[in-house]
Structure formats: C-alpha cells, structure tokens
C-alpha atoms as a PDB file:
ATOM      1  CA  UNK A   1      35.291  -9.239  77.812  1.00  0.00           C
ATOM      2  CA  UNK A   2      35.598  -5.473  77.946  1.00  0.00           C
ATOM      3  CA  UNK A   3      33.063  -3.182  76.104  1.00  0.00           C
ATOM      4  CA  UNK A   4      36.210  -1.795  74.294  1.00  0.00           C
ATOM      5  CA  UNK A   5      36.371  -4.974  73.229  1.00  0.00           C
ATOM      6  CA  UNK A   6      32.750  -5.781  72.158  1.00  0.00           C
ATOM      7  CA  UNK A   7      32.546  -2.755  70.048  1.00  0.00           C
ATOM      8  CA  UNK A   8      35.217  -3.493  68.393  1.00  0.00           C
ATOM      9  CA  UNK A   9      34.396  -6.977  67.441  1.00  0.00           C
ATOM     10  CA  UNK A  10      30.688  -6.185  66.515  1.00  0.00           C
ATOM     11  CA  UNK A  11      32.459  -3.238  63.917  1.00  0.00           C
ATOM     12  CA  UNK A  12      35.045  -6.154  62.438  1.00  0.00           C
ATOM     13  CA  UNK A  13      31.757  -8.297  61.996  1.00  0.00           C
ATOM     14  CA  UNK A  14      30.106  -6.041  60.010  1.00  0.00           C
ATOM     15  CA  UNK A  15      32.604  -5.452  57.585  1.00  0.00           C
ATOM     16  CA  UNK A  16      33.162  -7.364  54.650  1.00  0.00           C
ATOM     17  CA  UNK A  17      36.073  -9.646  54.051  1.00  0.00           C
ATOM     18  CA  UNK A  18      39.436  -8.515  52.480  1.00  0.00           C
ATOM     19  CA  UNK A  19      40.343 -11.564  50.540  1.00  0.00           C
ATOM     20  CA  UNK A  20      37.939 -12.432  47.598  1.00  0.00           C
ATOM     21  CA  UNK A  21      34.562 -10.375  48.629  1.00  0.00           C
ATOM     22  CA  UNK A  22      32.530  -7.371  47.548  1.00  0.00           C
ATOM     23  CA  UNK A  23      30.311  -5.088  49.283  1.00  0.00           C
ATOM     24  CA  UNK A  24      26.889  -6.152  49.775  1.00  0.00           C
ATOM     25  CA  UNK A  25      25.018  -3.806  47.577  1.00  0.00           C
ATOM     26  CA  UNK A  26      28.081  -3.705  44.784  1.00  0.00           C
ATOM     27  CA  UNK A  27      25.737  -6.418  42.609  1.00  0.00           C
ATOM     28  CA  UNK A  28      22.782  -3.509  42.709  1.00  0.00           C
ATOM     29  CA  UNK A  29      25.196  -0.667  41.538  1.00  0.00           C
ATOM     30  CA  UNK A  30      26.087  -2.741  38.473  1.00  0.00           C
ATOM     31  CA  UNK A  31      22.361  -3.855  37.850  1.00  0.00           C
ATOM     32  CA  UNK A  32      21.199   0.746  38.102  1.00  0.00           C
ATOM     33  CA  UNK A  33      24.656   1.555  35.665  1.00  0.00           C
ATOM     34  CA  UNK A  34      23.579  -1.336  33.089  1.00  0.00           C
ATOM     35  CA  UNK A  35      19.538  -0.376  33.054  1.00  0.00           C
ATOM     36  CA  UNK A  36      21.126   3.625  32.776  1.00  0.00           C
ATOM     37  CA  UNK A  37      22.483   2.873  29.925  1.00  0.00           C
ATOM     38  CA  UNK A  38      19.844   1.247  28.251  1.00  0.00           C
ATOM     39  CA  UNK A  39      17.560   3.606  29.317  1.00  0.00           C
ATOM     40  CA  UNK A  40      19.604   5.959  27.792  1.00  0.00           C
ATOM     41  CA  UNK A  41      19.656   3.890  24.507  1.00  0.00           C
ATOM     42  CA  UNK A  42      16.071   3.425  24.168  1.00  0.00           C
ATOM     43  CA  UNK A  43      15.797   6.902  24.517  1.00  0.00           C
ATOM     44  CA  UNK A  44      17.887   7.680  21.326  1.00  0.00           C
ATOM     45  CA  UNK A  45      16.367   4.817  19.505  1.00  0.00           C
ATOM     46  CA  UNK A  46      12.993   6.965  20.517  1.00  0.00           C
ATOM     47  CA  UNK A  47      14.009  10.449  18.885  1.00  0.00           C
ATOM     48  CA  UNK A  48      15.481   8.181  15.347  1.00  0.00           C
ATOM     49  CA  UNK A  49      12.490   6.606  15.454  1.00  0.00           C
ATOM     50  CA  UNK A  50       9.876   9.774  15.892  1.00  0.00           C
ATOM     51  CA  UNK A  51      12.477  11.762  13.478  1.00  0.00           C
ATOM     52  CA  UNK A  52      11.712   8.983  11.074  1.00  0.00           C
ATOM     53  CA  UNK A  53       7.700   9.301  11.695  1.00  0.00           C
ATOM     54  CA  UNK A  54       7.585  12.810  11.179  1.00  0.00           C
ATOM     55  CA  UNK A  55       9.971  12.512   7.482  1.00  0.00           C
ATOM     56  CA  UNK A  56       7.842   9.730   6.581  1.00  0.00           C
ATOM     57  CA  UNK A  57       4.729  11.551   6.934  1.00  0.00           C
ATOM     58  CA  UNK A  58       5.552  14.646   5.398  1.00  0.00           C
ATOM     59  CA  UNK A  59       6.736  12.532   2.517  1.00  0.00           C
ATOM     60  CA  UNK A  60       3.314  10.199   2.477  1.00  0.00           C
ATOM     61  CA  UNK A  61       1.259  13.704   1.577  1.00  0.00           C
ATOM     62  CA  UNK A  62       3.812  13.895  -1.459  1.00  0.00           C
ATOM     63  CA  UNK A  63       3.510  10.241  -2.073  1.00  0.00           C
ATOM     64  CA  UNK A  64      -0.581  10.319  -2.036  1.00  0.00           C
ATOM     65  CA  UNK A  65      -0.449  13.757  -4.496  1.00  0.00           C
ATOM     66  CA  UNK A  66       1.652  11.774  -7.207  1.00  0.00           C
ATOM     67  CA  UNK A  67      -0.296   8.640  -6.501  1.00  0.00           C
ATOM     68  CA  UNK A  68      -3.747  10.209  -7.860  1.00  0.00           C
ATOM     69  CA  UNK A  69      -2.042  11.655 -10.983  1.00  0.00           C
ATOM     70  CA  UNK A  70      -0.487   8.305 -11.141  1.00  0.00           C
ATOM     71  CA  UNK A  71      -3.884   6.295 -11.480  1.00  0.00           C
ATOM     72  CA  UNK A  72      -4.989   8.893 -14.621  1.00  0.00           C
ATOM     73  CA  UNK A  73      -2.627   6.555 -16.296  1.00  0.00           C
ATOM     74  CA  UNK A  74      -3.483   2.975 -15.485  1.00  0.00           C
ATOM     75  CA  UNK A  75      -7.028   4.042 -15.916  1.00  0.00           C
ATOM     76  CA  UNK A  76      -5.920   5.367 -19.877  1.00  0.00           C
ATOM     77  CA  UNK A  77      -4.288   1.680 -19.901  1.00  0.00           C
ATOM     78  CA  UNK A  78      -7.226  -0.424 -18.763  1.00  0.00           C
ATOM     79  CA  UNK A  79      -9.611   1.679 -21.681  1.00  0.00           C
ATOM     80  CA  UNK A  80      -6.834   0.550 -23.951  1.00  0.00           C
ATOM     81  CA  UNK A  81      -6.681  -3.342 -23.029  1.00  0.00           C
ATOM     82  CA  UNK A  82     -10.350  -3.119 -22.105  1.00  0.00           C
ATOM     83  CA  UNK A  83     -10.744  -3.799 -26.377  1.00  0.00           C
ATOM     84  CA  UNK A  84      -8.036  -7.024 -26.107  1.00  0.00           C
ATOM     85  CA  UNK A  85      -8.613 -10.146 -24.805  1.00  0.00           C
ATOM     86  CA  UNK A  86      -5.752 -12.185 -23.891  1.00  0.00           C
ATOM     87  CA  UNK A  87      -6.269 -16.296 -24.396  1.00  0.00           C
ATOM     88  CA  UNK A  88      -5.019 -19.064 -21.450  1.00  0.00           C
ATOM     89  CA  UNK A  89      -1.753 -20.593 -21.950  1.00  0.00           C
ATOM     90  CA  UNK A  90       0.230 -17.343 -22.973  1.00  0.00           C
ATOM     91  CA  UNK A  91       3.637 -16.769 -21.271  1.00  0.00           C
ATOM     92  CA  UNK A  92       3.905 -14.098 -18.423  1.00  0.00           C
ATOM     93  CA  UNK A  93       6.586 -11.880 -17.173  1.00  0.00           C
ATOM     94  CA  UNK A  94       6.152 -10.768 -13.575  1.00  0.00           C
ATOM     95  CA  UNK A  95       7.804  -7.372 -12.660  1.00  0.00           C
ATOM     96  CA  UNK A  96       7.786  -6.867  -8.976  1.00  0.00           C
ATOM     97  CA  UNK A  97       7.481  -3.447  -7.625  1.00  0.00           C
ATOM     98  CA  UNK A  98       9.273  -2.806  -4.236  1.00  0.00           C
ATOM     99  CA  UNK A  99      11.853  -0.708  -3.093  1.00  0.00           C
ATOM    100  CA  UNK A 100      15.776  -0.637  -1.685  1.00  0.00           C
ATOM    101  CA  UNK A 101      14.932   0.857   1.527  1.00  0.00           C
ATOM    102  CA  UNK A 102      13.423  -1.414   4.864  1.00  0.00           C
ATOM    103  CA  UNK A 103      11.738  -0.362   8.227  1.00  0.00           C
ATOM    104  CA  UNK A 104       8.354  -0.118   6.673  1.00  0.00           C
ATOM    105  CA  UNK A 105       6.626  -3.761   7.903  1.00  0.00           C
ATOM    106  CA  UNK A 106       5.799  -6.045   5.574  1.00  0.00           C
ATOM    107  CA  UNK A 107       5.383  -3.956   2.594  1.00  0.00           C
ATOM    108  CA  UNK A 108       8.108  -6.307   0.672  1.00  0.00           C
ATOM    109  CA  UNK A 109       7.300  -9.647   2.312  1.00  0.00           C
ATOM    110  CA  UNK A 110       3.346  -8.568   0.860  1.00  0.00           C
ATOM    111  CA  UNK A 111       4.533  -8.741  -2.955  1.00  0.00           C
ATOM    112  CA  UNK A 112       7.330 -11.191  -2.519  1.00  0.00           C
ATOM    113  CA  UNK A 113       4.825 -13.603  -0.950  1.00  0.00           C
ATOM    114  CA  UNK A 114       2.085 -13.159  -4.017  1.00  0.00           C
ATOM    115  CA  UNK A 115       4.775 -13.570  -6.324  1.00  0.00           C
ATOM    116  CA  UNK A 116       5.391 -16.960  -4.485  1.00  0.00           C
ATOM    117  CA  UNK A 117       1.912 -18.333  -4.407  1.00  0.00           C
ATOM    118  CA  UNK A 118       1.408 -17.313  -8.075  1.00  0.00           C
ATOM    119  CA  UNK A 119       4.660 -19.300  -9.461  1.00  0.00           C
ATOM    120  CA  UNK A 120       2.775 -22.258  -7.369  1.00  0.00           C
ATOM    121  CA  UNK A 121       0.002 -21.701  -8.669  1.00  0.00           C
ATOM    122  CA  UNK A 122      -1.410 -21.653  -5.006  1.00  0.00           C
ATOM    123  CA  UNK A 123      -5.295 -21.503  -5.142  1.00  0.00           C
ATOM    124  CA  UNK A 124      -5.214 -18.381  -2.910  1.00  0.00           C
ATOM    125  CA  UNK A 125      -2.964 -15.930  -5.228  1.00  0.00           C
ATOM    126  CA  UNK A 126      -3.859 -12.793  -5.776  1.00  0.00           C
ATOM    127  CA  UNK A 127      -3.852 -13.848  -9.414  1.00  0.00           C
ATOM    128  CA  UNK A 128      -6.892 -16.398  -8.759  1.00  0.00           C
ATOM    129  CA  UNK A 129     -10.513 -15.108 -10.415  1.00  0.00           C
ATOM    130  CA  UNK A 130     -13.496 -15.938  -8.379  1.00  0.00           C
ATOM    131  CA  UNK A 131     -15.710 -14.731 -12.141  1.00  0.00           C
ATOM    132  CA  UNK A 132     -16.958 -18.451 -13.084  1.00  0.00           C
ATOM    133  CA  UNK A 133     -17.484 -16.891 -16.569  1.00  0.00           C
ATOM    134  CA  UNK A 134     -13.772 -15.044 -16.934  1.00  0.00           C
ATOM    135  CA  UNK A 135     -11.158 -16.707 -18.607  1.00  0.00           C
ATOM    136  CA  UNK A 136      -8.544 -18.460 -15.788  1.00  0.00           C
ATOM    137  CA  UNK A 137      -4.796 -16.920 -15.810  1.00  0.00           C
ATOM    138  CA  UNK A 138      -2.287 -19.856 -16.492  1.00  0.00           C
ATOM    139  CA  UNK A 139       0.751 -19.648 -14.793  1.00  0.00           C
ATOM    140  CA  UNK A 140       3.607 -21.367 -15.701  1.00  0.00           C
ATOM    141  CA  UNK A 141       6.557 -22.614 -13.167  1.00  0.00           C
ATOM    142  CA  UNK A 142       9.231 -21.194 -15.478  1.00  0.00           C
ATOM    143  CA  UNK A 143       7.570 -17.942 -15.654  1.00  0.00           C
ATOM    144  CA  UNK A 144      10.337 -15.248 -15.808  1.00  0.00           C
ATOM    145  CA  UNK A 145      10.480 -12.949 -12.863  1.00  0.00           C
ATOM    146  CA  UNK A 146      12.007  -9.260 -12.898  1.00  0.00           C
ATOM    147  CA  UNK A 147      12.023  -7.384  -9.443  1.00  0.00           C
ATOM    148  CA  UNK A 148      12.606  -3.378  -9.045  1.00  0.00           C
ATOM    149  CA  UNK A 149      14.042  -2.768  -5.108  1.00  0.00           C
ATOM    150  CA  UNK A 150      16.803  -4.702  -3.678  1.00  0.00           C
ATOM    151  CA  UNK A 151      14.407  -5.895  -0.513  1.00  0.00           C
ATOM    152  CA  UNK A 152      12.031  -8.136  -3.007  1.00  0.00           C
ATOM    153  CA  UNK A 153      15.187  -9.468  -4.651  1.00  0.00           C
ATOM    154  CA  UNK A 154      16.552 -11.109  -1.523  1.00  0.00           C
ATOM    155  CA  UNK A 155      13.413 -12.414  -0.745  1.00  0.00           C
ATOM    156  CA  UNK A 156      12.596 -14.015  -3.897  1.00  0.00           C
ATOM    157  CA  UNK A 157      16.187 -15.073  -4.710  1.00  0.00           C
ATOM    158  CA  UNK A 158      16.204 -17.455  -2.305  1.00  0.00           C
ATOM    159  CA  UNK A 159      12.892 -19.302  -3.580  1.00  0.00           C
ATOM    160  CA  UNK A 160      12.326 -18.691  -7.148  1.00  0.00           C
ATOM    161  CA  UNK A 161      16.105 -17.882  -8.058  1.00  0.00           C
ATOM    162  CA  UNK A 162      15.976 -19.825 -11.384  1.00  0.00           C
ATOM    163  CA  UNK A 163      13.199 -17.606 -12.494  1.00  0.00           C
ATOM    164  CA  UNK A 164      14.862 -14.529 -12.139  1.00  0.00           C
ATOM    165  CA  UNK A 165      15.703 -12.492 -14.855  1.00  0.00           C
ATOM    166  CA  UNK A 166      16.823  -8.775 -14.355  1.00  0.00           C
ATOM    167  CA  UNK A 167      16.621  -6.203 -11.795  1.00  0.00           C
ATOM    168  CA  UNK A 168      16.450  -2.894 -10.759  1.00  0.00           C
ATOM    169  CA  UNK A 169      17.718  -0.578  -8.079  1.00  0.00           C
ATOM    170  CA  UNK A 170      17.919   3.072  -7.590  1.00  0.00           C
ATOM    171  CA  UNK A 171      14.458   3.018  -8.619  1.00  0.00           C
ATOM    172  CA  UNK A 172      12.102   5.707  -7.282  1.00  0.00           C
ATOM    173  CA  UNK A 173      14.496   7.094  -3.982  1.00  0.00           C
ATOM    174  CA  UNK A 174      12.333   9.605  -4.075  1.00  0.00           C
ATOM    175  CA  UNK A 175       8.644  10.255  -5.550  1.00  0.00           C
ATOM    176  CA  UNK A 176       9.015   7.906  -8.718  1.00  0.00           C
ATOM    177  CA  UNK A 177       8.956   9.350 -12.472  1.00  0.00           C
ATOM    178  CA  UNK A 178       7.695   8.606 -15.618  1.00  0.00           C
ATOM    179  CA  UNK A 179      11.161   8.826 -17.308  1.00  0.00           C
ATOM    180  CA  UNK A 180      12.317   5.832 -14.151  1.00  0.00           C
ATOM    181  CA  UNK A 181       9.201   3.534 -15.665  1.00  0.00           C
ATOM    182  CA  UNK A 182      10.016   4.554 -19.086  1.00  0.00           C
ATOM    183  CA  UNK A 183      13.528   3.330 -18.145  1.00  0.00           C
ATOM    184  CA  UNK A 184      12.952  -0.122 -17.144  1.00  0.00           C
ATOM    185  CA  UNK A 185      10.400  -0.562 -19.057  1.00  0.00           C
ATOM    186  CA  UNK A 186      12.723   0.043 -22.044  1.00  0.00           C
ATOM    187  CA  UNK A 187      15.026  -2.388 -20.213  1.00  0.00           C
ATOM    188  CA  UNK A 188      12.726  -5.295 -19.953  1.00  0.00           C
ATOM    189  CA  UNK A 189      11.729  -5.081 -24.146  1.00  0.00           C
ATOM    190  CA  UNK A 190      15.324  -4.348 -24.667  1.00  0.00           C
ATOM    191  CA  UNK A 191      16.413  -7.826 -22.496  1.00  0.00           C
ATOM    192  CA  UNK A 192      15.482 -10.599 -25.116  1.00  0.00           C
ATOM    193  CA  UNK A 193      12.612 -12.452 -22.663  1.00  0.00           C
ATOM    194  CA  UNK A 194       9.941 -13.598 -24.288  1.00  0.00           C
ATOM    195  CA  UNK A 195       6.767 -12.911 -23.058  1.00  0.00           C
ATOM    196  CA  UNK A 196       3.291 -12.562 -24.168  1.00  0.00           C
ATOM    197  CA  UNK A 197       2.006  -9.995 -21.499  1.00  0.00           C
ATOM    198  CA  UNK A 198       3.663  -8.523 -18.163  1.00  0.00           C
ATOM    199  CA  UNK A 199       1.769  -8.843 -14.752  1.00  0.00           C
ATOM    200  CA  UNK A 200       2.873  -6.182 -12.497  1.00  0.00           C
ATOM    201  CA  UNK A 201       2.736  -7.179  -8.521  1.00  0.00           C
ATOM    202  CA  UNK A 202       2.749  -3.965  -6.513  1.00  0.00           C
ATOM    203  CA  UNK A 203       0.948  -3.329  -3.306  1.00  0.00           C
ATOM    204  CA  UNK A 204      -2.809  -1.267  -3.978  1.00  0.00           C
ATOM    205  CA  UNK A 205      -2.980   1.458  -1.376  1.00  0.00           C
ATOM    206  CA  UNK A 206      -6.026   0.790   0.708  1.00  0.00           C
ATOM    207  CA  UNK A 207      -6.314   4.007   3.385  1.00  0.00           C
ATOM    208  CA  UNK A 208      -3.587   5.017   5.162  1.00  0.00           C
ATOM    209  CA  UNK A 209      -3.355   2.456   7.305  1.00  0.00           C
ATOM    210  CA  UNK A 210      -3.725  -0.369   5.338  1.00  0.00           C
ATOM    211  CA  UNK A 211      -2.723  -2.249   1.745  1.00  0.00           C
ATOM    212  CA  UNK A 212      -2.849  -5.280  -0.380  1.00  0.00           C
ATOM    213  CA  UNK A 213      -1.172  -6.860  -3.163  1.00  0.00           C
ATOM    214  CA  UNK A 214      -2.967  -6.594  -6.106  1.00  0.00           C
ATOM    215  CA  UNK A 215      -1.878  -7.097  -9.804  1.00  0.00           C
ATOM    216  CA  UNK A 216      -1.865  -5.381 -13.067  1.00  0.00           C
ATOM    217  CA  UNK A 217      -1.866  -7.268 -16.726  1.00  0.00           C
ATOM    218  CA  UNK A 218      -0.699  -5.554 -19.496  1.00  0.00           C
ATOM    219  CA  UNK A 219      -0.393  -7.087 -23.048  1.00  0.00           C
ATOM    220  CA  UNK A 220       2.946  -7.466 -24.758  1.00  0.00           C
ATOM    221  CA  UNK A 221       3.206  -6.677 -28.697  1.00  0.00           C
ATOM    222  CA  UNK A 222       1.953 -10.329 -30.287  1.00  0.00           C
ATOM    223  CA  UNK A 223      -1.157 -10.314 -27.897  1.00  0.00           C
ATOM    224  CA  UNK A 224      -2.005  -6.686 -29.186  1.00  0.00           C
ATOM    225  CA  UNK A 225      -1.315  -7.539 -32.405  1.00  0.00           C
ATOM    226  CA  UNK A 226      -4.016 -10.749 -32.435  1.00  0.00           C
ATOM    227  CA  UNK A 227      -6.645  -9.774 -30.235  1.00  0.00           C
ATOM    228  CA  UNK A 228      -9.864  -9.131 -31.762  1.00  0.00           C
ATOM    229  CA  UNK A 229     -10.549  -5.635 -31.029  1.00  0.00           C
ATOM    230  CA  UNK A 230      -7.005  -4.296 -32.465  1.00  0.00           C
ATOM    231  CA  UNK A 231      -7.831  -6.520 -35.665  1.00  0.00           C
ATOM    232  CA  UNK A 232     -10.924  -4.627 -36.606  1.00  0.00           C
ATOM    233  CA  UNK A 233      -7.922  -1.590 -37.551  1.00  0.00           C
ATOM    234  CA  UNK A 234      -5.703  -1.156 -39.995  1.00  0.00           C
ATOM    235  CA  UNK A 235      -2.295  -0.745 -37.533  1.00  0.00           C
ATOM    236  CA  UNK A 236       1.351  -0.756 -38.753  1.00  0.00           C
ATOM    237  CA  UNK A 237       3.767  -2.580 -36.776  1.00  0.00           C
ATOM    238  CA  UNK A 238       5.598  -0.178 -35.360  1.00  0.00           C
ATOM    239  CA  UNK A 239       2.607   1.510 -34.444  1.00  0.00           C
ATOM    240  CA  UNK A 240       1.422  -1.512 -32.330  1.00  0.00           C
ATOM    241  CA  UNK A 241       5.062  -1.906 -30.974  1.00  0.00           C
ATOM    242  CA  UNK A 242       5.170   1.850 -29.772  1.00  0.00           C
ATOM    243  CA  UNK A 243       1.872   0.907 -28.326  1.00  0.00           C
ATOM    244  CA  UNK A 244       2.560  -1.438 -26.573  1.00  0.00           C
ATOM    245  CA  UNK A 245       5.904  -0.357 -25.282  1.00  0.00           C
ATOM    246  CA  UNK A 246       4.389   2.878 -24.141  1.00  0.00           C
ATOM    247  CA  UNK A 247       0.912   0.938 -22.182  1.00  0.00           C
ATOM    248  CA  UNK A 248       3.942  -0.621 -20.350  1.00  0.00           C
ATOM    249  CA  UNK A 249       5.940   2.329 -19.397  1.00  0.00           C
ATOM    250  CA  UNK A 250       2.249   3.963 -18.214  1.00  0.00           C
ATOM    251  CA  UNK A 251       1.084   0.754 -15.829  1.00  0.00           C
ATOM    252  CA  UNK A 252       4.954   0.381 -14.439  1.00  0.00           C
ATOM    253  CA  UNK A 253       4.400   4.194 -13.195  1.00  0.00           C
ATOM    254  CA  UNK A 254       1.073   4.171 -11.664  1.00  0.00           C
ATOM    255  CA  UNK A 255       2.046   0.800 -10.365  1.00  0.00           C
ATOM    256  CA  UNK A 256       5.713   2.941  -9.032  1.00  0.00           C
ATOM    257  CA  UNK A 257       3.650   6.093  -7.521  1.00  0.00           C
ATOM    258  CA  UNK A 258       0.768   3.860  -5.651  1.00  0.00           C
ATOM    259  CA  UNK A 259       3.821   1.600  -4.088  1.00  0.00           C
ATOM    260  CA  UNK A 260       5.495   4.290  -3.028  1.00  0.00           C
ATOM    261  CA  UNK A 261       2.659   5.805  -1.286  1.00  0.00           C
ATOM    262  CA  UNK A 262       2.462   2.459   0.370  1.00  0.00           C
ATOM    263  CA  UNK A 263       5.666   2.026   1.480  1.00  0.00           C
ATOM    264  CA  UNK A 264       5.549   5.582   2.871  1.00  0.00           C
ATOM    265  CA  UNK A 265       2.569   4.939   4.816  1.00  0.00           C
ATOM    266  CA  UNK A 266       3.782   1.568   6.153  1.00  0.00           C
ATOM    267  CA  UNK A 267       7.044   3.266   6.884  1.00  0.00           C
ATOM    268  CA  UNK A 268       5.110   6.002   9.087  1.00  0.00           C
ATOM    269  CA  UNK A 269       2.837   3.571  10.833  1.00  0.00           C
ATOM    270  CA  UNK A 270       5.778   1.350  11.403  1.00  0.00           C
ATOM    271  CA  UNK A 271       8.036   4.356  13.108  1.00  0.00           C
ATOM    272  CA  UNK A 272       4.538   5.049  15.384  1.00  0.00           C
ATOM    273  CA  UNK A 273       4.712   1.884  16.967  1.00  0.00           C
ATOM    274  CA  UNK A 274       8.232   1.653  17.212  1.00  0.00           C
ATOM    275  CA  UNK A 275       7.829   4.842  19.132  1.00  0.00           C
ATOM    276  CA  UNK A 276       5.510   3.773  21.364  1.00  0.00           C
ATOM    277  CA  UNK A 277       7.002   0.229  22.513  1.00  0.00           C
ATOM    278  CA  UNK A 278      10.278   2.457  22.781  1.00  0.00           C
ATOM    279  CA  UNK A 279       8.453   4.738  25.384  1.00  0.00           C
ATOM    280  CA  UNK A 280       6.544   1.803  26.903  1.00  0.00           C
ATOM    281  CA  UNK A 281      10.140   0.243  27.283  1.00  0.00           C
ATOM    282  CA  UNK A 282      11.493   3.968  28.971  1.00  0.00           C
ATOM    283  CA  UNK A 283       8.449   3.570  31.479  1.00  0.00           C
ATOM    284  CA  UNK A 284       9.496   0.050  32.310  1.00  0.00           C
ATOM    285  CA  UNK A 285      12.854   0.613  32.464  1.00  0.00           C
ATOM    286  CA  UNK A 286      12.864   3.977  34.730  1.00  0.00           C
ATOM    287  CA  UNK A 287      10.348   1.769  36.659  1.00  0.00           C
ATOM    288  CA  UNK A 288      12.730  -0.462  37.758  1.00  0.00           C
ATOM    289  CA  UNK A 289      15.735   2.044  37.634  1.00  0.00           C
ATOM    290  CA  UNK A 290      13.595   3.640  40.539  1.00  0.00           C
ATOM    291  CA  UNK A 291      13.178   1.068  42.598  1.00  0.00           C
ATOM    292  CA  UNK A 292      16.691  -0.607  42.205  1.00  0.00           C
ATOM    293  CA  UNK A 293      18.169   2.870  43.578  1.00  0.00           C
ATOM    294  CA  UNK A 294      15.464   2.667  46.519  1.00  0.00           C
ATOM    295  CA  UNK A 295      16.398  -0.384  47.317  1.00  0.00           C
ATOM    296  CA  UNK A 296      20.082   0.528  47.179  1.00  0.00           C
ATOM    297  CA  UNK A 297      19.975   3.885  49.075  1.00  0.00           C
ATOM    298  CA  UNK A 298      18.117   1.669  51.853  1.00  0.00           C
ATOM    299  CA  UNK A 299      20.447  -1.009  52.245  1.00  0.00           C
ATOM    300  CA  UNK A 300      22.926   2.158  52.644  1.00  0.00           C
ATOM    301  CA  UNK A 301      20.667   3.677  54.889  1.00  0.00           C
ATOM    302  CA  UNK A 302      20.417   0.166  56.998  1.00  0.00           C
ATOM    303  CA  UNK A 303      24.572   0.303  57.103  1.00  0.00           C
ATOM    304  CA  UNK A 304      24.620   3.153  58.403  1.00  0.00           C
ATOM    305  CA  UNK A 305      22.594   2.717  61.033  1.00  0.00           C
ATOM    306  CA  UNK A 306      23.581  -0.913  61.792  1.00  0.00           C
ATOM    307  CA  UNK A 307      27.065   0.816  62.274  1.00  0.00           C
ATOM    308  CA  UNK A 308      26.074   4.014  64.105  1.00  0.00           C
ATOM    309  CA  UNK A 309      24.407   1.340  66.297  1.00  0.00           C
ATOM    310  CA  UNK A 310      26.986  -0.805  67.076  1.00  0.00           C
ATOM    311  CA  UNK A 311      28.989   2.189  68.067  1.00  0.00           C
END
C-alpha cells in the first residue's frame, strides 16, 4: 500500500461516522451549556434572595421599635387580669397569630404545631404549667379555633378543620396597628362563639435569632364579671363589657407587633442562608463548569494533534 494511501485511511479512521453518530466531545458541550445555565440561575436566585435580606432587615429595626411599644400594652393587660382568677373547665377560644406571607422558616409551622398539641391536650404544649400549686388549663377537643394569616390556616385546616371558626387575612402587611387588633377583635365578640376567655398563640421574640411559641390568656366578659377581685367593685355591665372587649383588642396587638418582629427576623435569617447555600452552589457549580471545559478544550487539543499527526 502506498503512503498516499495510508494517510488517507488513518484520516477516514479518525473521523466519526455519517450515519447515526456524534462527535466525541458533543455529550461534554451539552453537559458546560446545561451547568451555564444553572449557574446562571442560581445566580439570580442569589441577588432575590440578598434583595430580600437586606428589605427584611431594614424592616426587622421597624418591627423591633413597634414591638417594645407593643409590650406597654400586654403588660397594662396582665396588671388588669393579675386581680381575676379564671376556674378549670371554662371554654377557650384560640386566636392564632401568623401571617399571609412565607419564606421565613418555620415561623407558621411554630404556632400551628402548639395549637395542635394543645387541642390534644399533648403533655408537652406550650399551654402545660410545670407550678404544682397553679390551677391546670383544661382544654377541650371542641375548642373553637380562629387563625389571623392565610399560612396557619392551611396548616391547621387540614388537622383541626372542625374547630375552625373565622379568619383573617390582610392582617398586619405591614407594621400591625391597633385599629387591625381592634378590628378582629371586634370581629371575634361580634361572631356569636361562646367562650369564656381567649388564648392567643403567637410566637415570643427571643433575640434576633431565635423564638418560641408562647401564649397569652385573656378573660372574656362572664369570667370578669365573677372573678373575685372585679366583685369587690361596684361595675355596670357595660362597663365590664367595654372592659373586656378593649383587654382583648390590647393583648391581640402586642401579640400582632411581637409576631411580626418574629416573622421579620426569621424572614432575614432565612434569606442569609439561602444566600449562602446559593453561593456555595455558584462555587460548586463554576467548579465543575471549569473543569468540564478543560476537559473539553483537551480532547480538542488531542484531535488536533492526533490529526496534524496522522498527516
């Protein structure tokens, strides 16, 4: 055989087939375009989710400002029931406090979850005394439930549906008022449930980094009306109504403001980490974006030569 003739077979060899192949290194161009463009997702999910950290943030110092003038007036309502003692057996409204907005962890799942175990009457509810000498809180299964946010709803609808009772959106979209608690709490004595005193489940802002779920009791009109330490004056009944109505309106609002100083904060914290698994994820990614176009310009680089051999 002539070397014409070897040179030319050796450069047919190295090519690829016509019928029903692809080039060699076709499989690693695919594999570079598909981690491009989710390199290039990640990266927008990054900015969304470091916009949202910084908006959260700047809302959390508005949030923690409302929050303290907030407490001024559950602290007015626990010197007020601090004179009424409520007796075992009465019937309790719960009013869950969350919010229609998500990405902030497991602020929801927190109250939803309390709610839960208290309707159980699960021995590790919030709602369970560890005071052998305080008077036990007695739960019943038919206990009405009223939830402000659309998250908490979905939550409990599916568990304790047959307990629910009314509900509230639109609540506190932005720093919560007095006029939004003086709202639904007009709402709830307006809705014909009967109830004997209203325990509020709302998350307690811890630091700034952290929170619990944590209750507040306030006593409904009857309870006022027969505790011993309201007796002792000479009240009308509208006076104790008003009363009552307004220690209601005051605990939903602190209750409102220290939630949604919560949810802010797990909102922020939950934005930081996103961030930071979404640049962890870039790293990774333009890792291996890096070495797949090595790789690639190599085998190119082997062709080439291969070819400039043969020749």
């Amino acid at each position: 055989m002539s070397m014409l003739a070897r040179r030319t077979l050796a450069r047919v060899g190295g090519q690829p087939s016509l019928v029903g192949s692809t080039p060699q290194n076709a499989r690693n161009m695919a594999t570079l375009r598909e981690i491009e463009l989710r390199l290039k997702s990640v990266r927008n999910i990054e900015k969304i989710t470091k916009s949202m950290k910084m908006i959260a943030s700047t809302k959390l110092a508005k949030a923690q400002r409302a929050m303290q003038i907030g407490k001024e007036y559950g602290l007015a309502n626990k010197e007020v029931f601090s004179h009424a003692t409520d007796t075992p057996g009465k019937r309790k409204l719960f009013l869950v406090i969350s919010s229609d907005k998500g990405l902030c962890g497991g602020v929801h799942s927190s109250v939803s979850k309390a709610t839960r175990k208290a309707i159980a009457n699960a021995p590790d509810s919030p709602f369970a005394t560890t005071d052998a000498n305080a008077t036990p809180i007695t739960i019943d299964a038919d206990s009405p439930v009223m939830v402000i946010g659309d998250k908490s709803k979905a939550q409990l609808q599916r568990a304790i549906g047959q307990n629910m009772q009314l509900t509230f959106n639109q609540i506190g979209r932005d720093i919560p008022t007095f006029a939004d608690a003086a709202g639904v709490a007009d709402l709830i004595v307006k809705s014909g449930v009967k109830y004997d005193s209203v325990v509020l489940v709302y998350n307690k802002f811890v630091s700034a980094i952290s929170y619990e779920a944590a209750t507040m009791e306030v006593l409904g009109e009857e309870a006022l009306r027969e505790s011993n330490g309201f007796k002792a004056y000479e009240n009308e009944d509208d006076d104790t109504k008003d009363l009552a109505e307004f220690s209601l309106a005051n605990a939903i609002y602190a209750t409102l403001v220290e939630a949604h100083a919560c949810e802010q904060s797990a909102r922020r914290n939950a934005m930081d980490n996103a961030s930071k698994n979404a640049s962890d994820m870039i790293g990774s990614l333009q890792m291996q974006y890096n070495r797949g176009r090595q790789a690639a310009i190599t085998n190119e680089l082997v062709d080439i030569i291969t070819g400039a051999s043969a020749l």
